[in-house]
Every structure is written in structure tokens, then in C-alpha cells.
Protein backbone atom coordinates (compact mmCIF):
# COMPACT_ATOMS: atom_id res chain seq x y z
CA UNK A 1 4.11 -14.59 -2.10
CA UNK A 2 1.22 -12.73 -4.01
CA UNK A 3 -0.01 -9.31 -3.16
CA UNK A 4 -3.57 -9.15 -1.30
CA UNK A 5 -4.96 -6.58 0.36
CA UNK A 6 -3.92 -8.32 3.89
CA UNK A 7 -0.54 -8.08 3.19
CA UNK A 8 -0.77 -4.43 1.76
CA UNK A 9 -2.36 -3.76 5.17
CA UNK A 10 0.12 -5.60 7.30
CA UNK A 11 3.59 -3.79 5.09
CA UNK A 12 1.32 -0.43 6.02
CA UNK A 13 0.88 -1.20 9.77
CA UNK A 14 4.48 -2.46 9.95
CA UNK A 15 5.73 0.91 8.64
CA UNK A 16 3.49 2.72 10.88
CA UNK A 17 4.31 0.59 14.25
CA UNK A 18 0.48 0.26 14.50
CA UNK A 19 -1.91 -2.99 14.31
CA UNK A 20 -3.16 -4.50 11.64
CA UNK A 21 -6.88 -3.51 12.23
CA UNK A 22 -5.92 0.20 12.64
CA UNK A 23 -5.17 0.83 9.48
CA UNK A 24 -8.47 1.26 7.62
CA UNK A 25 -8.28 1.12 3.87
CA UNK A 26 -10.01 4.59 3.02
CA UNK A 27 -8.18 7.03 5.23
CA UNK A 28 -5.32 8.77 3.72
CA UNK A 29 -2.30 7.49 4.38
CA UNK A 30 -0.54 10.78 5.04
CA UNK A 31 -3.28 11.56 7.88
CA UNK A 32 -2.30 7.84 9.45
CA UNK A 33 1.90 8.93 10.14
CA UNK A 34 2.91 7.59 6.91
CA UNK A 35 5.33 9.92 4.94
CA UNK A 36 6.94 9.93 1.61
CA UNK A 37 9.77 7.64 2.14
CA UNK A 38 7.97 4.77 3.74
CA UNK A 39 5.64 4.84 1.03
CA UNK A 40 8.02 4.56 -1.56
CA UNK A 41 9.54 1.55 0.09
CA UNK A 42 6.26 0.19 0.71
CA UNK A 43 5.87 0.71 -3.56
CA UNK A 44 9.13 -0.93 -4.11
CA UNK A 45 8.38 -3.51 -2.45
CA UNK A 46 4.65 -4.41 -3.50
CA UNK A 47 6.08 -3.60 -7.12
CA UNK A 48 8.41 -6.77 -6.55
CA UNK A 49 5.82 -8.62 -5.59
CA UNK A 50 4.02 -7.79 -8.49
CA UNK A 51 5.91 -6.87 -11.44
CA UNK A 52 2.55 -5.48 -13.05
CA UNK A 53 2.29 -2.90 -10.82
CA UNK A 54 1.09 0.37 -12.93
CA UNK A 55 3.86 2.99 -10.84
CA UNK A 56 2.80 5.87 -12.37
CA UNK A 57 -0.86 4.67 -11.41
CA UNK A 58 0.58 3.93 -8.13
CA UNK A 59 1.91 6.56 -7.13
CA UNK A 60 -1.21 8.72 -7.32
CA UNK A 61 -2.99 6.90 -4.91
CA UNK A 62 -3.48 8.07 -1.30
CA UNK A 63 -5.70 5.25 0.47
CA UNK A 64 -4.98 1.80 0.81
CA UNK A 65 -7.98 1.04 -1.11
CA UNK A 66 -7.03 2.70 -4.32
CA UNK A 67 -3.80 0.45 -3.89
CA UNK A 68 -5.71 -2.34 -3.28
CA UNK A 69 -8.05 -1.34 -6.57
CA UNK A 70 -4.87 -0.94 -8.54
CA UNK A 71 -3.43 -4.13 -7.32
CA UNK A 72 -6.21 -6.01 -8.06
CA UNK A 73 -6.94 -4.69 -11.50
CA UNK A 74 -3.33 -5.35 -12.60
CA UNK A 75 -2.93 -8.76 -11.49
């Protein structure tokens, strides 16, 4: 499986117990229910996905759209 910005959205929603299309990709995370430890399993596991993965770019991010920028520019 490859990492798109769907499935970055879906691993977020899952983590959150919400729906897909309520997770917009420029609110913080944080201010959506999502705390520290869900997001680093969410990392983890997009960082298996895609062994490219920047972390340390990563893990300054705070919307799902810088993810999704990051993603995208390291694949």
C-alpha cells in the first residue's frame, strides 16, 4: 500500500473515532482530539509505509496538510 493523502485522512479519523470527511486537512490536529501518542503511532506507521519519510520533518507538522506536503515531496 502507498501513502496518499486518503489514507493519511482515514489512519487520522480512525484514531479519532470520527468520519472520514470530518477531518479537514488544515485544522490542527491537537484542536481535532488527537494527542501525542496517537500521533506518534499514526508516524510509525505512515513511516512504514514510506521509508522516506523525513521524521524530524515530520514531526514538526501540526495539520494534515503539512503531512500530506511532506509525504508527497518525499516520495
Amino acid at each position: 500500500m502507498t501513502l496518499t493523502l486518503e489514507k493519511m485522512r482515514a489512519d487520522v479519523a480512525a484514531a479519532l473515532d470520527l468520519p472520514v470527511e470530518e477531518v479537514p486537512s488544515d485544522e490542527h490536529l491537537g484542536d481535532l482530539g488527537l494527542d501525542s501518542i496517537a500521533l506518534m503511532r499514526l508516524l510509525m506507521g505512515w513511516e512504514e509505509l514510506q521509508p522516506t519519510l523525513p521524521s524530524e520533518k515530520l514531526y514538526e507538522c501540526e495539520t494534515l496538510a503539512a503531512f500530506w506536503d511532506i509525504a508527497r515531496a518525499a516520495q
